[in-house]
Protein backbone atom coordinates (compact mmCIF):
# COMPACT_ATOMS: atom_id res chain seq x y z
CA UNK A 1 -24.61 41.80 -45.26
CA UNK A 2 -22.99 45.10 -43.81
CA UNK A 3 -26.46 46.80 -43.87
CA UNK A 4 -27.94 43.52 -42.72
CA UNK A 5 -26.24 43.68 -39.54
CA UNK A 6 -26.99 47.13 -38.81
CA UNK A 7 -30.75 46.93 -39.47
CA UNK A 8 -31.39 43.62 -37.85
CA UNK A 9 -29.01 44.00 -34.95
CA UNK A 10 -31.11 41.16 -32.65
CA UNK A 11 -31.24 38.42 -35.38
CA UNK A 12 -26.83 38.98 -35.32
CA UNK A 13 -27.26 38.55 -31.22
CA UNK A 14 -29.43 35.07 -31.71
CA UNK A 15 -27.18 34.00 -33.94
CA UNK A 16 -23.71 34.67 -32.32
CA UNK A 17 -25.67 32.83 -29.57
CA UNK A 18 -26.27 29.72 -30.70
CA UNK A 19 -22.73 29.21 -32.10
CA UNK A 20 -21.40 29.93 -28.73
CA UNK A 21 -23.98 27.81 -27.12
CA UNK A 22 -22.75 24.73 -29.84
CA UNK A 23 -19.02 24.88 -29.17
CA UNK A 24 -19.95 24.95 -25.05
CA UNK A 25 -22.45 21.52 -25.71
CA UNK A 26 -19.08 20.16 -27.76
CA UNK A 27 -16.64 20.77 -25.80
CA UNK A 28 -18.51 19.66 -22.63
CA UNK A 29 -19.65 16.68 -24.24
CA UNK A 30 -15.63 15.79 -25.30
CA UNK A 31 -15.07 16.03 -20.88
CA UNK A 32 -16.21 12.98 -20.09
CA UNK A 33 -14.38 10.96 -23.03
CA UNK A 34 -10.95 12.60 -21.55
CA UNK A 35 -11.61 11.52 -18.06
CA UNK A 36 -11.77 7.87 -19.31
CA UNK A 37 -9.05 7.85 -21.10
CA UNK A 38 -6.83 8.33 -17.64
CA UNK A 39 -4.25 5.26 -17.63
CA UNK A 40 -4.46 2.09 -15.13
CA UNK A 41 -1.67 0.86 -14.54
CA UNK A 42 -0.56 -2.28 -12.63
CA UNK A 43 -0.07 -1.64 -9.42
CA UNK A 44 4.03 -2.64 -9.30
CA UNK A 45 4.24 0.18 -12.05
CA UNK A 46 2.28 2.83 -10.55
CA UNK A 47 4.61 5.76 -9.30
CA UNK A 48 3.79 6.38 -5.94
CA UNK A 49 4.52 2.48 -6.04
CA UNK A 50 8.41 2.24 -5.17
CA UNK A 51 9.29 -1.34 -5.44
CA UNK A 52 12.04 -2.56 -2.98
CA UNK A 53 12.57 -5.74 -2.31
CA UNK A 54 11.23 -8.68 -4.41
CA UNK A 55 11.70 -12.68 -4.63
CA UNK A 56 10.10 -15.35 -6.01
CA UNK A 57 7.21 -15.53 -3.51
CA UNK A 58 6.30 -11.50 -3.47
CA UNK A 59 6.81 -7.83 -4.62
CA UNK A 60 7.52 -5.40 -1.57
CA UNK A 61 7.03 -1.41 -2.40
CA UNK A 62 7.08 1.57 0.05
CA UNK A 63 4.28 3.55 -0.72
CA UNK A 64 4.37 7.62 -0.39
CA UNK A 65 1.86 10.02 -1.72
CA UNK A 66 2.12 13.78 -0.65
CA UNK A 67 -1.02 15.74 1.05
CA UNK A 68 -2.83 16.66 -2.17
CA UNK A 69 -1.45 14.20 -4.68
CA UNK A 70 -3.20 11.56 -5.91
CA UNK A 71 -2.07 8.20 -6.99
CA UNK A 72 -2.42 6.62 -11.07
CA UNK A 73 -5.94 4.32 -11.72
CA UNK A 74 -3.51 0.97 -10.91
CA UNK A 75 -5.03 -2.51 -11.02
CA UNK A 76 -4.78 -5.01 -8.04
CA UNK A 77 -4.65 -8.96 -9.25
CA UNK A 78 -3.09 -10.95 -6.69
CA UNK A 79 -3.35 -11.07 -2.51
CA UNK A 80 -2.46 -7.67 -1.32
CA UNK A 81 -1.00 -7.09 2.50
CA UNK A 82 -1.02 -3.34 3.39
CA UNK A 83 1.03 -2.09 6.67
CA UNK A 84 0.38 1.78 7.30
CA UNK A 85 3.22 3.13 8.53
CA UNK A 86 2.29 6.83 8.79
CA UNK A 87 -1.49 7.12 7.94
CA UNK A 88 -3.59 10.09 7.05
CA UNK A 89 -7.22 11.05 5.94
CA UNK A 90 -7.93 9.79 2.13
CA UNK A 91 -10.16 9.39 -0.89
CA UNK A 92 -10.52 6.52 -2.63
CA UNK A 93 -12.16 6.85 -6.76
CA UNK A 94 -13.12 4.06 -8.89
CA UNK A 95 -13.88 4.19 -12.58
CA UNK A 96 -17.41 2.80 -12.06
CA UNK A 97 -18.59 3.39 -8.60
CA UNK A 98 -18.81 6.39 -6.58
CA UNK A 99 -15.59 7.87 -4.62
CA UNK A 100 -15.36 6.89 -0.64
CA UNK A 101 -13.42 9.09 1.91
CA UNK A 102 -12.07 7.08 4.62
CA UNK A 103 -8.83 7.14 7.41
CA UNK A 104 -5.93 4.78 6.98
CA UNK A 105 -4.61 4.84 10.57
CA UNK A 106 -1.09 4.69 11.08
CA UNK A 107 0.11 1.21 12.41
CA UNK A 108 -3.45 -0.68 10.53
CA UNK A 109 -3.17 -3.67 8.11
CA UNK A 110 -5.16 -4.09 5.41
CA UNK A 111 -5.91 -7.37 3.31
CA UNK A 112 -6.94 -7.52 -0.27
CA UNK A 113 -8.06 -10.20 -1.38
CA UNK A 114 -7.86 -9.85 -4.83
CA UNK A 115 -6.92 -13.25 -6.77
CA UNK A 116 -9.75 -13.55 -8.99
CA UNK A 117 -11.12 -10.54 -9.02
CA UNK A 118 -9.48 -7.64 -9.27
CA UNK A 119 -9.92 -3.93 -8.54
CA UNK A 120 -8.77 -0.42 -9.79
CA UNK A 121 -9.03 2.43 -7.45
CA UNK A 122 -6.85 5.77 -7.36
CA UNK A 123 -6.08 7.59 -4.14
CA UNK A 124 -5.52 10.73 -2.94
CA UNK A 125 -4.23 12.11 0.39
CA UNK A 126 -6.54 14.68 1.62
CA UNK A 127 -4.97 14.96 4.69
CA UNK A 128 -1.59 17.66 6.04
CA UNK A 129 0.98 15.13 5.85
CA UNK A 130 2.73 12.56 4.15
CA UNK A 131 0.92 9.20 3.57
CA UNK A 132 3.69 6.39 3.84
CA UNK A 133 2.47 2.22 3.95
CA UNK A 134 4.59 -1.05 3.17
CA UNK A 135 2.48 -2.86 0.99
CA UNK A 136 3.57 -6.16 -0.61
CA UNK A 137 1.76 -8.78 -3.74
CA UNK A 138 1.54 -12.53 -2.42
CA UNK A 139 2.83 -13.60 -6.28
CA UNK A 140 1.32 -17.24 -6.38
CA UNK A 141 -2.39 -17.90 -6.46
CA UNK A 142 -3.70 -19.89 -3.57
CA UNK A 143 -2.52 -20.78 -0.24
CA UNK A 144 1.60 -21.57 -1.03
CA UNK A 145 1.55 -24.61 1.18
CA UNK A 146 4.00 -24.02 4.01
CA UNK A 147 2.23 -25.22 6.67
CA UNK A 148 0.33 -23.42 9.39
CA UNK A 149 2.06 -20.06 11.01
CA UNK A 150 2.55 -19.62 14.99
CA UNK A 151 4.96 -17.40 16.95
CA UNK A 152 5.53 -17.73 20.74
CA UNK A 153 2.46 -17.50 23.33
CA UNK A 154 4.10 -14.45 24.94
CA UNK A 155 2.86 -10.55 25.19
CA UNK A 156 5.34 -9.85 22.93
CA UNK A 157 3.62 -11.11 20.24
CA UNK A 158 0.36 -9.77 18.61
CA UNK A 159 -1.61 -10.93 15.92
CA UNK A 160 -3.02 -8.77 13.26
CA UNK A 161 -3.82 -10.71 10.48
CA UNK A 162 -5.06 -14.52 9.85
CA UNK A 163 -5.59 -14.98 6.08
CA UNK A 164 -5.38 -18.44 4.13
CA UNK A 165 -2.53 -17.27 2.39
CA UNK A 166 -0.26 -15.22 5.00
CA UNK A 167 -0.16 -14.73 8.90
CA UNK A 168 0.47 -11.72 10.30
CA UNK A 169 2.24 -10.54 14.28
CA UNK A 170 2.79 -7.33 15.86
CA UNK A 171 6.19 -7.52 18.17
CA UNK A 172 6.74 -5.52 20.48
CA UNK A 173 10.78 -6.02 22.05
CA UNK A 174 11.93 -4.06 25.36
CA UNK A 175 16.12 -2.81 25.20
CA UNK A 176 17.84 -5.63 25.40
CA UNK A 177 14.52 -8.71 25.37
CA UNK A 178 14.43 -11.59 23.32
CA UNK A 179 11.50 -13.32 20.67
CA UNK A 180 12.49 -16.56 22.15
CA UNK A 181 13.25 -19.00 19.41
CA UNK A 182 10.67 -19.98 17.20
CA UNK A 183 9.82 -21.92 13.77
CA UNK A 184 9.72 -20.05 10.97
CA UNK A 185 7.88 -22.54 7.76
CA UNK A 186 7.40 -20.27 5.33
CA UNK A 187 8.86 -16.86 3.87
CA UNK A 188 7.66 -13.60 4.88
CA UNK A 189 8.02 -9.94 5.11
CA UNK A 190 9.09 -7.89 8.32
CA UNK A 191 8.04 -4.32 8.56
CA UNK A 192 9.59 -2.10 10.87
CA UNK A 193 7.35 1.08 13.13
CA UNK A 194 10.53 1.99 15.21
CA UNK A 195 14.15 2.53 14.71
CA UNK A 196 17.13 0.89 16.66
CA UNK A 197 19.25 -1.85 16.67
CA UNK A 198 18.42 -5.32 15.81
CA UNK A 199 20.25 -8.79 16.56
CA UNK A 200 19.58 -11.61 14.84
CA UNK A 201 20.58 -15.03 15.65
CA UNK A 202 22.60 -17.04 13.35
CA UNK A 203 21.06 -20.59 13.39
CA UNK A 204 23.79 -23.30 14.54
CA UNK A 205 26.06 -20.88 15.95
CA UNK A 206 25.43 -20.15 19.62
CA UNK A 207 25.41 -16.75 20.76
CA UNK A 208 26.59 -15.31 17.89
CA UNK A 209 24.15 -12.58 16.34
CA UNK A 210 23.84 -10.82 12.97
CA UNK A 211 23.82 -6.88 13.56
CA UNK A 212 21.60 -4.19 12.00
CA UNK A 213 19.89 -0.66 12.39
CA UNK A 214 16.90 -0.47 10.88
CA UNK A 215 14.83 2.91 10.75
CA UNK A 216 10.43 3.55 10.90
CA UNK A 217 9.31 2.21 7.66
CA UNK A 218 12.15 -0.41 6.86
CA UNK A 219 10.89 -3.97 5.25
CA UNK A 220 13.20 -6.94 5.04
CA UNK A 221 12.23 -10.11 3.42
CA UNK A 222 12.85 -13.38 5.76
CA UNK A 223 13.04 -17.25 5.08
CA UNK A 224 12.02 -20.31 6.68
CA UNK A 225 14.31 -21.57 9.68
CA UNK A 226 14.48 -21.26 13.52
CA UNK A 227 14.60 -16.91 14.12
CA UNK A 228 15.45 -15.68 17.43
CA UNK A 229 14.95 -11.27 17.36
CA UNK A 230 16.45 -9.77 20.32
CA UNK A 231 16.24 -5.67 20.70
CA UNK A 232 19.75 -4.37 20.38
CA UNK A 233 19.07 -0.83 21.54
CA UNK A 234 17.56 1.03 24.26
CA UNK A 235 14.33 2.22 23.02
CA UNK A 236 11.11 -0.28 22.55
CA UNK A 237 11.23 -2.40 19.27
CA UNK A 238 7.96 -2.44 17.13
CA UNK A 239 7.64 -4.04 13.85
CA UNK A 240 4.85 -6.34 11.79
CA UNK A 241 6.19 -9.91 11.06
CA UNK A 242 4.45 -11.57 8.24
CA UNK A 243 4.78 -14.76 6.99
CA UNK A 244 3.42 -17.05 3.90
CA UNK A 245 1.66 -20.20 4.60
């Protein structure tokens, strides 16, 4: 063997080659396996996922993923309302379809319908800055049955989303200006673009008014009754007022 590799020099080279060329075809093969073994997770349990307020009727979680990071694979199964709050540039990857880049633009709403057919998709923030939403699960299947949605026929109120199982308003409150009083039938979900003071009328007791601050990004779940918001500060109010139907 010793004068073997001295007098044949080339066949040693060939062979040293094709050894090296194995493990490269082995370990190359053993990639793709290890990519498909990355976890989905529901999307309540996913990490960016921060779950913070929850009832019977839905799952509320404030959303934050870091320029650069990228969310778990997590698995969406039931009606899915997204508020961005502050948006940025992102990719979206799918286990069996290609990747899509796309912009989720701060103050946008996106509806998922996804009762019945589900979907797992992973994102990452390719953009400079953090990437914060409000995103909450409708938890029955189905319209709930509440009855029909409607807010006041004034500027005030926007509409940004229609869906059979959840209506959705933009308000917009001047210092010191009023909702008027209005119907609430079904729960809901507020979520909040501005800071400042809020008051909140206490049903059945005239002009007496519950009292919070509430900060950009806030949520607050809300019930069925007569709700009268009135802007408590001296800046503009903005929020997204959702409610079941």
């Amino acid at each position: 063997m010793f004068t073997e590799s001295w007098t044949n020099p080339r066949r040693n080279i060939i062979k040293f080659a094709n050894i090296t060329l194995s493990a490269i075809l082995l370990a190359s093969n053993a990639l793709p396996a290890a990519f498909a073994a990355e976890p989905i997770v529901p999307t309540n349990l996913e990490p960016h996922h921060h779950v913070i307020l929850e009832n019977q009727y839905v799952t509320v979680m404030r959303v934050m993923i870091r320029p650069g990071e990228s969310t778990l694979f997590h698995e969406q199964h039931l009606d899915y309302v997204n508020t961005h709050v502050d948006g940025s540039p992102v990719q979206a990857s799918y286990p069996n379809k290609p990747a899509k880049d796309f912009a989720m633009k701060s103050g946008n709403v996106k509806f998922g319908a996804h009762q019945g057919h589900s979907e797992v998709d992973k994102i990452t923030n390719t953009g400079s800055s953090l990437n914060m939403q409000i995103a909450f699960e409708i938890k029955q299947a189905g319209p709930p049955g509440f009855g029909t949605a409607s807010r006041p026929s004034t500027p005030a109120f926007q509409q940004v989303l229609d869906k059979k199982s959840v209506n959705g308003w933009k308000v917009t409150l001047q210092p010191g200006e009023s909702s008027g009083v209005y119907q609430q039938k079904g729960p809901g979900v507020r979520v909040f673009f501005t800071e400042g003071r809020v008051l909140e009328a206490i049903p059945g007791r005239p002009n007496r008014n519950k009292e919070i601050w509430v900060h950009k990004g806030d949520a607050a779940l809300t019930t069925a009754g007569p709700v009268e918001i009135i802007n408590g500060g001296d800046t503009p109010l903005v929020f997204n007022d959702y409610e079941l139907k």
